[in-house]
N, C-alpha and C. Protein backbone atom coordinates (compact mmCIF):
# COMPACT_ATOMS: atom_id res chain seq x y z
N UNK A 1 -41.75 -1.03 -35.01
CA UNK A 1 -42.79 -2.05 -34.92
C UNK A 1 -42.35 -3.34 -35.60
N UNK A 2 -41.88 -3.00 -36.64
CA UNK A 2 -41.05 -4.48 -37.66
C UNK A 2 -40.28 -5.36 -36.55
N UNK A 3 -39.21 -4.55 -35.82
CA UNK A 3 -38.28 -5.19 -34.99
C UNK A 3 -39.59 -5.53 -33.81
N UNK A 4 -40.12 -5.52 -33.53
CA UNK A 4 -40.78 -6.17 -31.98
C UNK A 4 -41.49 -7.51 -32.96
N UNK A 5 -41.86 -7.22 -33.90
CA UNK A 5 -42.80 -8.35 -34.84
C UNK A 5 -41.48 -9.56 -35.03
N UNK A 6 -40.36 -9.11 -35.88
CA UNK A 6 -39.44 -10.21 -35.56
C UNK A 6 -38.57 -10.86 -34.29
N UNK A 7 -38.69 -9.97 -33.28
CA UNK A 7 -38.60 -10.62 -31.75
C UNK A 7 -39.35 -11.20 -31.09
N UNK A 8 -40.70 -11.04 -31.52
CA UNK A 8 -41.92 -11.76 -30.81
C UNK A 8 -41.44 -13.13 -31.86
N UNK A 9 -41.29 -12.90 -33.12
CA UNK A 9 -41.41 -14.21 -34.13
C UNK A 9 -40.46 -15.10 -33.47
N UNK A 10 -39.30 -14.76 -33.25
CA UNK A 10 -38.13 -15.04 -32.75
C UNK A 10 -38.21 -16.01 -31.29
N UNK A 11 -38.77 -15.19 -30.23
CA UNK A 11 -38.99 -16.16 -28.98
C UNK A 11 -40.32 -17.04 -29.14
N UNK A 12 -41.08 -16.69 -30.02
CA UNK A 12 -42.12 -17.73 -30.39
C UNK A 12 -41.46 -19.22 -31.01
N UNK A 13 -40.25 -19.19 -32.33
CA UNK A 13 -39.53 -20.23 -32.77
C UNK A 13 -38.84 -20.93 -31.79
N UNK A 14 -38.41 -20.13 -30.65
CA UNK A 14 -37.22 -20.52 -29.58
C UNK A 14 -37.93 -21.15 -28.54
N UNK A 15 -39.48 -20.77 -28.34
CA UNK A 15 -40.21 -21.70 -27.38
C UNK A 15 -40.62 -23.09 -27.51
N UNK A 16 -41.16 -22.84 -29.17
CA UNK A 16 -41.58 -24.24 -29.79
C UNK A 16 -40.37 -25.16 -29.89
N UNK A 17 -39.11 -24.43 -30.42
CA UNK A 17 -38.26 -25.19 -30.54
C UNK A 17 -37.64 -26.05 -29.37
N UNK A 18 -37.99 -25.54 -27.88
CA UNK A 18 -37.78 -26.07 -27.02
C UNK A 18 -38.60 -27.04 -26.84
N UNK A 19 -39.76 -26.71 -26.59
CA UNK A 19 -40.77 -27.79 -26.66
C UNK A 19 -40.33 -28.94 -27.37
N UNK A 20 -40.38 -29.10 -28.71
CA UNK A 20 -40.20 -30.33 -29.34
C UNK A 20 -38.85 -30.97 -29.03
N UNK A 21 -37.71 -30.02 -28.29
CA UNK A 21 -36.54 -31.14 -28.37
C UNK A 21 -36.94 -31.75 -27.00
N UNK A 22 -37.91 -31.05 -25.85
CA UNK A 22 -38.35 -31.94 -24.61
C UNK A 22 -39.04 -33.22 -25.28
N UNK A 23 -40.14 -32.80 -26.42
CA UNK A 23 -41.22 -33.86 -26.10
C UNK A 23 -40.89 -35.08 -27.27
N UNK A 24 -39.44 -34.36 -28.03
CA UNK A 24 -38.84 -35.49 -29.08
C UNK A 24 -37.42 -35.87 -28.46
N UNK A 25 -37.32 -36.07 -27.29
CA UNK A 25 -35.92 -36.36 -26.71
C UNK A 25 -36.07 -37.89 -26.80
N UNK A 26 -35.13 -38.58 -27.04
CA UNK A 26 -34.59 -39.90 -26.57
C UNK A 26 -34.83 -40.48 -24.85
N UNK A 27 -35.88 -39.89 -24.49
CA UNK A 27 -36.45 -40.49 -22.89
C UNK A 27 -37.65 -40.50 -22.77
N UNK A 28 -38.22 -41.58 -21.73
CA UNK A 28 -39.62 -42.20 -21.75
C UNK A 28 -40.22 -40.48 -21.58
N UNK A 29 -41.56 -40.85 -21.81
CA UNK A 29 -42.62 -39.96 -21.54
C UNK A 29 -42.53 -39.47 -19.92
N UNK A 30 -42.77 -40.15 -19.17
CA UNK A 30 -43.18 -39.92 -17.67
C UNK A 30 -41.58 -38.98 -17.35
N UNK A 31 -39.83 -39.74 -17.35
CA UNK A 31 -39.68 -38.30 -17.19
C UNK A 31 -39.45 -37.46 -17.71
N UNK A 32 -39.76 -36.97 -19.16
CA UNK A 32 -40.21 -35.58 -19.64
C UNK A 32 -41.19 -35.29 -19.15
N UNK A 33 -42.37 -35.69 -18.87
CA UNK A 33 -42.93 -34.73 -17.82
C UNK A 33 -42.93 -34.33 -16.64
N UNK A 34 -42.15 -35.38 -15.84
CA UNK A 34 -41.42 -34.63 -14.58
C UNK A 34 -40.65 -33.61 -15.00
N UNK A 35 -39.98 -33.48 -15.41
CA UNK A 35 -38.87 -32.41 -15.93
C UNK A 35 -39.78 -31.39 -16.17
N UNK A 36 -40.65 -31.10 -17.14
CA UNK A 36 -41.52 -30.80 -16.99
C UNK A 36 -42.01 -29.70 -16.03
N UNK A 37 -42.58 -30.90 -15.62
CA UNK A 37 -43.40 -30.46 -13.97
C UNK A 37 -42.57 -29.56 -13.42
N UNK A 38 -41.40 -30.34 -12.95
CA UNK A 38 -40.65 -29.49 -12.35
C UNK A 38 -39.69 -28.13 -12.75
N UNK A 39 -39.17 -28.15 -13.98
CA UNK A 39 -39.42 -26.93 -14.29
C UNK A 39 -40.73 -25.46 -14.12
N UNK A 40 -41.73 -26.00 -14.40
CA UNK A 40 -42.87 -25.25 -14.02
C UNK A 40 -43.03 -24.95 -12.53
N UNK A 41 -42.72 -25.88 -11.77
CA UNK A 41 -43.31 -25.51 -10.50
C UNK A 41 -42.15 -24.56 -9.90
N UNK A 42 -40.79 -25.03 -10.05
CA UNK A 42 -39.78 -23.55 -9.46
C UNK A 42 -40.21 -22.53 -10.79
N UNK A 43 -41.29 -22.23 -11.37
CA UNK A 43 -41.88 -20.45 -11.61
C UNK A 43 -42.87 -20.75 -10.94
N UNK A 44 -43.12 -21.33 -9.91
CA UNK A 44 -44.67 -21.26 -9.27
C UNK A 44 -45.89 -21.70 -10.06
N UNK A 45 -45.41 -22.71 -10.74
CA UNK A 45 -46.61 -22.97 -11.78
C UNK A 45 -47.26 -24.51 -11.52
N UNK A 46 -48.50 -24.89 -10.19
CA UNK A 46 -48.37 -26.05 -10.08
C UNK A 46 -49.42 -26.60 -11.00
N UNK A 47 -49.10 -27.84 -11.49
CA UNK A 47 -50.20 -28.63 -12.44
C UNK A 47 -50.14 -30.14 -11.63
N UNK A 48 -51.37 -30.32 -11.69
CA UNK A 48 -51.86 -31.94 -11.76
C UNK A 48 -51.37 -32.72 -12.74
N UNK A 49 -51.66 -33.99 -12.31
CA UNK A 49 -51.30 -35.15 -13.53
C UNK A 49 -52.47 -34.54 -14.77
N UNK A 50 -53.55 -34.82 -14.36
CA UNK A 50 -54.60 -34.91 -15.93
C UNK A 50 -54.21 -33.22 -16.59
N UNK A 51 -53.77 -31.98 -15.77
CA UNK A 51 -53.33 -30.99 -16.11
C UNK A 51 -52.08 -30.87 -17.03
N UNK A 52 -51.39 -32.07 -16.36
CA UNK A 52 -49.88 -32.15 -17.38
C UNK A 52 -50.02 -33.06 -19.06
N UNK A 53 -50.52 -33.61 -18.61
CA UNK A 53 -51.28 -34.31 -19.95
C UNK A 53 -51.98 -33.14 -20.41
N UNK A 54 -52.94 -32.79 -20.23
CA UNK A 54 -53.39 -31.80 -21.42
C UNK A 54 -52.05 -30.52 -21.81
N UNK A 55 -51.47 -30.58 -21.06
CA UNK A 55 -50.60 -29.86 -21.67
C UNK A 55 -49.80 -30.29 -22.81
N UNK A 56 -49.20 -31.35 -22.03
CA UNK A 56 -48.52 -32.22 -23.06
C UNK A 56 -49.28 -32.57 -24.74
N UNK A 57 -50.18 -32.57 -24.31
CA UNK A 57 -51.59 -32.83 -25.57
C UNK A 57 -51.04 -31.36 -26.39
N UNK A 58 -51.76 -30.62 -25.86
CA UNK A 58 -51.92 -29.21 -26.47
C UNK A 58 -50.19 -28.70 -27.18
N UNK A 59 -48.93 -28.82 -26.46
CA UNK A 59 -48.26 -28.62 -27.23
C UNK A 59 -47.57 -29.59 -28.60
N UNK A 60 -47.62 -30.87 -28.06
CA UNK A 60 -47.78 -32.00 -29.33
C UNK A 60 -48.96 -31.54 -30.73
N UNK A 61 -49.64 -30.85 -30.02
CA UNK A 61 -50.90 -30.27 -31.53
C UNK A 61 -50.51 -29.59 -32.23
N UNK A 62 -49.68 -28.16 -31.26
CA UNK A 62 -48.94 -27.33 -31.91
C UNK A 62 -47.91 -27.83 -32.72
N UNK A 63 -47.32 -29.01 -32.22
CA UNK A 63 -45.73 -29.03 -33.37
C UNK A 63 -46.40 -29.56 -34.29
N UNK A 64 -47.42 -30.43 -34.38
CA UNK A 64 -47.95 -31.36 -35.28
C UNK A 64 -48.28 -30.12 -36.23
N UNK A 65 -48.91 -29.03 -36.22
CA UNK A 65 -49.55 -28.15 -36.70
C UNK A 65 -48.96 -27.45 -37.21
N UNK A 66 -47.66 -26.81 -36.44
CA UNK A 66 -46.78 -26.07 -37.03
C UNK A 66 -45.94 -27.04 -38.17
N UNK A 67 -45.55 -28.50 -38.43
CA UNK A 67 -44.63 -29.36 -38.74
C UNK A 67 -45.65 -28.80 -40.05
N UNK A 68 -46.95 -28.99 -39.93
CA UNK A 68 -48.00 -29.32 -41.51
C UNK A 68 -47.58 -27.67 -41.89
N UNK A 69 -47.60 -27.02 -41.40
CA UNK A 69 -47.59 -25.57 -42.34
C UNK A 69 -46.45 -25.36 -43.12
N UNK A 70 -45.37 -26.05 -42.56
CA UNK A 70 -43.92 -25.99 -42.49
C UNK A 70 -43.72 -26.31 -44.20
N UNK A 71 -44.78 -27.83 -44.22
CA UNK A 71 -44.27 -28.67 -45.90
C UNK A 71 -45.33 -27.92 -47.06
């Protein structure tokens, strides 16, 4: 059970960590979220514009959130 708790911990760090190097990269906003987008949609995942924004919202909360627990 220990080992699934530090593998879940594990791809949980490796997701966020992706996240923030998309949404802290050195390129405008619009195409990180194409990239984005399009990543999602080849897994079949389609989102709208006001859909991609709240996404974008919701994981920016998380790093913000995770960054405060961090200090």
């Amino acid at each position: 059970m220990k080992a699934v708790n530090y593998f879940l911990a594990f791809l949980s760090g490796a997701a966020i960590g992706a996240c923030a190097g998309l949404l802290l990269a050195p390129e405008k906003g619009v195409e990180t979220r194409e990239r984005i987008a399009e990543a999602l949609r080849k897994r079949g995942i389609k989102l709208n514009r006001k859909e991609m924004d709240a996404l974008v919202t919701d994981i920016s909360e998380e790093l913000a959130n995770a960054g405060g627990e961090a200090e």
